[in-house]
Protein backbone atom coordinates (compact mmCIF):
# COMPACT_ATOMS: atom_id res chain seq x y z
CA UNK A 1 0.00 0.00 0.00
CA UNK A 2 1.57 3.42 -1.09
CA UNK A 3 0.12 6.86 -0.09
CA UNK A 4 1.24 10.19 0.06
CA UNK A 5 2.82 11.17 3.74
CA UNK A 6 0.96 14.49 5.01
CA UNK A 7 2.85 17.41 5.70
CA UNK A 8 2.15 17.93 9.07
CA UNK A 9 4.26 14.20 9.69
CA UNK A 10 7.25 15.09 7.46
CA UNK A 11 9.73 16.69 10.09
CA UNK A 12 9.95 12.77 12.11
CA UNK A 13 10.74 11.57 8.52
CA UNK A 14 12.98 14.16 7.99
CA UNK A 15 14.87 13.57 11.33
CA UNK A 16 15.14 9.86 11.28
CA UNK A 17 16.73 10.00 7.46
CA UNK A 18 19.01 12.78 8.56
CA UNK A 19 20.16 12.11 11.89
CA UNK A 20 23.99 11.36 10.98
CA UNK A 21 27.21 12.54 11.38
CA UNK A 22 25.77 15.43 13.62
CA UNK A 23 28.24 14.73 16.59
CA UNK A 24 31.06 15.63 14.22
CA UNK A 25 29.40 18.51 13.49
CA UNK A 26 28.49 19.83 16.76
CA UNK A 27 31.97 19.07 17.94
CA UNK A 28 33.36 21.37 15.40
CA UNK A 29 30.54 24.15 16.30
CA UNK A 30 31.63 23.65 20.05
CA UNK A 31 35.54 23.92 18.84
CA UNK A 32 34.57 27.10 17.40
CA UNK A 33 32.65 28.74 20.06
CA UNK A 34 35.52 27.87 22.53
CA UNK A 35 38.55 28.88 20.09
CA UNK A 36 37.26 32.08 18.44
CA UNK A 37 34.61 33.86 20.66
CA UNK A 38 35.46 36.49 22.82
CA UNK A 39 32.92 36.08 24.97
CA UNK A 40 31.87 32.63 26.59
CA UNK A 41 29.47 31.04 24.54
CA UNK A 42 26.06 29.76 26.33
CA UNK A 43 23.21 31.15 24.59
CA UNK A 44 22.98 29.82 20.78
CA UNK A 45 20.54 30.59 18.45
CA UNK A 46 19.59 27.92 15.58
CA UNK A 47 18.40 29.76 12.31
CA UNK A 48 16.27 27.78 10.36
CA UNK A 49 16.53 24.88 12.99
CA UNK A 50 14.49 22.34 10.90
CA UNK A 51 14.00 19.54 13.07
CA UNK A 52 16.72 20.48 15.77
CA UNK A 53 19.53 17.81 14.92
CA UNK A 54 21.66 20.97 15.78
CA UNK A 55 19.74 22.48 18.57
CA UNK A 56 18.83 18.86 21.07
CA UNK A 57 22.43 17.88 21.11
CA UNK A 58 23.95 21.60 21.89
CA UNK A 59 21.02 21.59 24.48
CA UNK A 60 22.13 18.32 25.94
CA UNK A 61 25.74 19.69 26.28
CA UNK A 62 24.42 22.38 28.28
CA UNK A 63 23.88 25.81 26.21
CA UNK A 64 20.59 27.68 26.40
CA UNK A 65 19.11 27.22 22.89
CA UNK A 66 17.08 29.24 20.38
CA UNK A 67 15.34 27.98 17.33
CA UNK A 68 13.74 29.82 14.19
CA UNK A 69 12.10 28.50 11.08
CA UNK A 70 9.28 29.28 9.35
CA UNK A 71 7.58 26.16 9.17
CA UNK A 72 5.35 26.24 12.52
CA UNK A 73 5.27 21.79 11.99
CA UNK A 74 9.17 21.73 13.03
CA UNK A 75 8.61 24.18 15.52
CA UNK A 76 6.46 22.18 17.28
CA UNK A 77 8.27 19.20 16.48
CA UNK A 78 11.19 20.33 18.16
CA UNK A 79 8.91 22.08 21.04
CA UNK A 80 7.96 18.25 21.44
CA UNK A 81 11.40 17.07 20.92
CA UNK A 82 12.92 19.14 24.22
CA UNK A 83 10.01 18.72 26.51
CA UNK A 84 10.84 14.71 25.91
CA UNK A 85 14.06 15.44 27.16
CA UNK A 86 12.55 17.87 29.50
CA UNK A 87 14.65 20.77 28.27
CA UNK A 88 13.36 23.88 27.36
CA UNK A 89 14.22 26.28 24.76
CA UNK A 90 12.83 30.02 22.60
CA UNK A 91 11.35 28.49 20.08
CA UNK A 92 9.66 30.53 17.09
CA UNK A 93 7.87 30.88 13.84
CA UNK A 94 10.22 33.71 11.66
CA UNK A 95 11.45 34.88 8.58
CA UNK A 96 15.53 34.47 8.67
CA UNK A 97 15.33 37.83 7.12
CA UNK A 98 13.37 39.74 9.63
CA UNK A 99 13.32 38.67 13.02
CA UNK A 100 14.30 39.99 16.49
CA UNK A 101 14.89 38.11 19.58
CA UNK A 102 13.79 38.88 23.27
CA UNK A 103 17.27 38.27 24.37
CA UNK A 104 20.41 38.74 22.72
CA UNK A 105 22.53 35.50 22.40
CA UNK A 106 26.17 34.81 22.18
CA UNK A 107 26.39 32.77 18.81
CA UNK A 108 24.06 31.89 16.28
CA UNK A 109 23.95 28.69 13.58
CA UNK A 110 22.70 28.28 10.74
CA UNK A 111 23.40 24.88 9.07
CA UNK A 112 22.37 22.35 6.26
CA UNK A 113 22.97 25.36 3.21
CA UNK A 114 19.79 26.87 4.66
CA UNK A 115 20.93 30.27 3.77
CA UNK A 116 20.54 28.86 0.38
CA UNK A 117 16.70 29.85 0.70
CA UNK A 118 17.77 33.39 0.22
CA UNK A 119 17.55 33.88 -3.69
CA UNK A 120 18.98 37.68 -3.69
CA UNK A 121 22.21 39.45 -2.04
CA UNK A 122 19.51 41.67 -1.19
CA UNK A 123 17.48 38.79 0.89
CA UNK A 124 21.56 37.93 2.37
CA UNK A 125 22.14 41.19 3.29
CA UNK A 126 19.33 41.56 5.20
CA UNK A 127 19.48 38.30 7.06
CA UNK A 128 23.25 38.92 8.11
CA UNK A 129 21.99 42.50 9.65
CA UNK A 130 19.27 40.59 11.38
CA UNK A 131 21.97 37.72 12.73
CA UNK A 132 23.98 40.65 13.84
CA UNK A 133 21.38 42.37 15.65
CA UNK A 134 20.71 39.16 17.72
CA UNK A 135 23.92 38.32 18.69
CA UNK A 136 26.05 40.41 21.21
CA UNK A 137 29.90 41.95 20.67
CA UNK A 138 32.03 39.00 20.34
CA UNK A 139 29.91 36.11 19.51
CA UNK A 140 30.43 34.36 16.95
CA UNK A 141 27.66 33.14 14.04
CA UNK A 142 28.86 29.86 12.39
CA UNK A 143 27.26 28.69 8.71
CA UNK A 144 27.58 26.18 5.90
CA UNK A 145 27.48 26.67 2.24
CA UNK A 146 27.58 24.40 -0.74
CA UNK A 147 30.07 25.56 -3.25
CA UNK A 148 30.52 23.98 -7.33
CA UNK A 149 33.68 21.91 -6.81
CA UNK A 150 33.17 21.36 -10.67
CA UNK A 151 31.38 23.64 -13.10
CA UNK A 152 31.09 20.29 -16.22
CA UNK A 153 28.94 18.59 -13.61
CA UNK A 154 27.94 20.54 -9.91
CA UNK A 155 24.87 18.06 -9.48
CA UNK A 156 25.76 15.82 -6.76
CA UNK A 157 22.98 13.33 -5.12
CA UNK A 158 23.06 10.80 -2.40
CA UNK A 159 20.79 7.70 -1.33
CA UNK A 160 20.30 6.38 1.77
CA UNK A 161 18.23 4.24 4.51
CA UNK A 162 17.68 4.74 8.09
CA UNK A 163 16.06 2.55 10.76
CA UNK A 164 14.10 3.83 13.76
CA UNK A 165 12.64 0.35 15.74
CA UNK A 166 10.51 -0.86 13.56
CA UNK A 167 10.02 1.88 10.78
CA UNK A 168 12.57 2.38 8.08
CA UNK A 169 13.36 5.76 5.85
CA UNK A 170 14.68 5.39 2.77
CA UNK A 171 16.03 8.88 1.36
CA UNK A 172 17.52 10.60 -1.49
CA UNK A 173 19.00 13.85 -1.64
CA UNK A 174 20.39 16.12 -4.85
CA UNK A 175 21.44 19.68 -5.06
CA UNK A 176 23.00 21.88 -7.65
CA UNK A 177 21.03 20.63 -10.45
CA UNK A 178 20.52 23.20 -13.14
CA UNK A 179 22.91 25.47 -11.66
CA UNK A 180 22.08 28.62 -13.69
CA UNK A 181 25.17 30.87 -13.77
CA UNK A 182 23.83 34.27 -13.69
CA UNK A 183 21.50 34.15 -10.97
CA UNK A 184 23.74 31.11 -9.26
CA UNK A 185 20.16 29.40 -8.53
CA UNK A 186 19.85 25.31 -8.30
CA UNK A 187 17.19 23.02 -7.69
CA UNK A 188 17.26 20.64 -5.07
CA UNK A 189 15.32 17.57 -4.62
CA UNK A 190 14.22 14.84 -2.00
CA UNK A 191 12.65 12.06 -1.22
CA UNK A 192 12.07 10.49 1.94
CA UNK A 193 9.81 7.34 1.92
CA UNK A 194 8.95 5.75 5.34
CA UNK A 195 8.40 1.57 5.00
CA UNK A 196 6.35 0.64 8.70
CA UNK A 197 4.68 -2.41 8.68
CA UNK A 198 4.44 -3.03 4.76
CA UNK A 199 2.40 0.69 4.88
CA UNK A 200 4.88 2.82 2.18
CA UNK A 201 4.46 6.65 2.88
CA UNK A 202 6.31 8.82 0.92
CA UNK A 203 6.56 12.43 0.72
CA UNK A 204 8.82 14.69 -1.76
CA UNK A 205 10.33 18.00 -1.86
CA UNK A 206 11.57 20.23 -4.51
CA UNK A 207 13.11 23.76 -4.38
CA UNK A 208 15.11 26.53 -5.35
CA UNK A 209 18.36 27.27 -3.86
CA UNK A 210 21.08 29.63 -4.38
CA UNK A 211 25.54 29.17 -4.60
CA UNK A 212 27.03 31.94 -3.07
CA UNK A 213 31.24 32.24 -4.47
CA UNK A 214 33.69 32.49 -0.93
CA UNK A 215 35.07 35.69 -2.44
CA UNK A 216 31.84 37.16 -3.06
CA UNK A 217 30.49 36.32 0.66
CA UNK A 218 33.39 38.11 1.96
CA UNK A 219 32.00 41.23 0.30
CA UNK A 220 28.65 41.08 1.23
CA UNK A 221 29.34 40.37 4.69
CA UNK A 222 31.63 43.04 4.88
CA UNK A 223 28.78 45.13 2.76
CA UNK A 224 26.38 44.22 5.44
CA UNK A 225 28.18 45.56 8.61
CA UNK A 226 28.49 44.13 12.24
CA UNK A 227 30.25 40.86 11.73
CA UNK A 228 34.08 40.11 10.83
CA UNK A 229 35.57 37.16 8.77
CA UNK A 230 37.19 35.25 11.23
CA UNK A 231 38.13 31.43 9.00
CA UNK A 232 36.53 29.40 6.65
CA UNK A 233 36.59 25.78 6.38
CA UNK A 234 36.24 22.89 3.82
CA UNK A 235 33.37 20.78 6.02
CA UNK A 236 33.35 20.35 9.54
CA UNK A 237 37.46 19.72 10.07
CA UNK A 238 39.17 22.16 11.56
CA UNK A 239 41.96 21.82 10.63
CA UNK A 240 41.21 21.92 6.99
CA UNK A 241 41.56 25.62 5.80
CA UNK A 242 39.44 26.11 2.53
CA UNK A 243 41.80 27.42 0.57
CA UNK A 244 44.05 24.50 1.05
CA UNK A 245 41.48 22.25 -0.49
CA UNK A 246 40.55 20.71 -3.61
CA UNK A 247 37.53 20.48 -4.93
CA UNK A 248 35.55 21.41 -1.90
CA UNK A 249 31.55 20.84 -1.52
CA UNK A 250 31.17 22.23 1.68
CA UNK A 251 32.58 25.69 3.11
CA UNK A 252 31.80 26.26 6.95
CA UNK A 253 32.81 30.52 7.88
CA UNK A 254 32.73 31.93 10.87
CA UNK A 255 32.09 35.36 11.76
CA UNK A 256 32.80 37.33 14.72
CA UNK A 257 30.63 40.31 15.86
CA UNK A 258 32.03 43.81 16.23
């Protein structure tokens, strides 16, 4: 039996298929809080938190989390998600362009390409002047980005399974598809399809996304105002300076605030 899965289930799919290689990645976010902050890092914010891979496992090591997306389903989701662990955290509904915060914080996140959602420099811009707003002198805000490590063929995709007890997620992933070199747009794609007793659920997702060139974040960052470059990586190693690598996929930058 085959049916479409409703949207208001996606984000457990979502977190079951992608709930890997996140303690290598907080790790490195933890690295960077300790090593390049000049302040001591305990409140974090997660921009565009999704389903809180990011977010539950900083929380268990002890920092006072934030969340924002704009899907009110993974809100809740992770809402749901910390009161299991009995945790609590500011969670909220918001635009990543446009949003202030009750409470300054003392680094922010934003992982998973999900400033890739942000089509324009104009749409950047204005999210790096609201990061900077929420985050006081001397924190830090941390990011990923995909970069082409090939312009004859960007597309990369990946399949995968996952198991959770009894129900299993099959996924597939792809991104810079159709990269179109002017506006440096791509389509993404995904497919997670949940197997749970012979029931097969499936749900899909398809998007635009946008490639942002190092040298040309540098500029806009430094166009935007209240943040300075402080390192960028190639993936979550630190010691694996970007410009020392070939063919990178994956650039990590952190900023500093001023």
């Amino acid at each position: 039996m085959k049916r479409r899965y409703r949207d208001y289930a996606a984000p457990r799919l979502y977190e079951i298929a992608f709930d890997t290689n996140r303690k290598v990645e907080v790790d490195f976010l933890v690295h960077c809080f300790k090593r390049y902050a000049r302040i001591r890092v305990h409140r974090v914010l997660d921009i565009a938190c999704g389903t809180g891979p990011h977010l539950i496992r900083l929380a268990d090591r002890g920092y006072a989390m934030s969340g924002l997306d704009l899907s009110s389903e993974n809100i809740e989701f992770v809402r749901q998600r910390l009161a299991a662990k009995d945790r609590q955290g500011e969670l909220r509904v918001g635009d990543m362009t446009d949003f202030r915060l009750e409470r300054l914080v003392d680094a922010a996140i934003c992982m998973q390409d999900s400033q890739g959602h942000l089509l324009t420099n104009d749409q950047l811009l204005a999210h790096l002047r609201a990061v900077a707003r929420a985050v006081r002198r001397g924190g830090l805000y941390v990011f990923d980005r995909f970069v082409a490590s090939s312009w004859t063929n960007p597309a990369r995709s990946w399949s995968w399974f996952k198991r959770r007890g009894r129900l299993i997620v099959r996924a597939s992933f792809s991104a810079l598809n159709r990269v179109d070199p002017v506006s440096q747009i791509f389509h993404e794609r995904m497919t997670l399809e949940a197997i749970d007793n012979g029931t097969r659920r499936r749900y899909r997702q398809s998007h635009l996304s946008r490639m942002v060139f190092p040298q040309e974040l540098r500029a806009l960052v430094a166009l935007a105002g209240g943040f300075e470059f402080v390192q960028w990586f190639f993936g979550f190693k630190p010691h694996q300076i970007l410009e020392r690598s070939k063919h990178p996929l994956i650039m990590v930058v952190v900023l500093r605030r001023t």
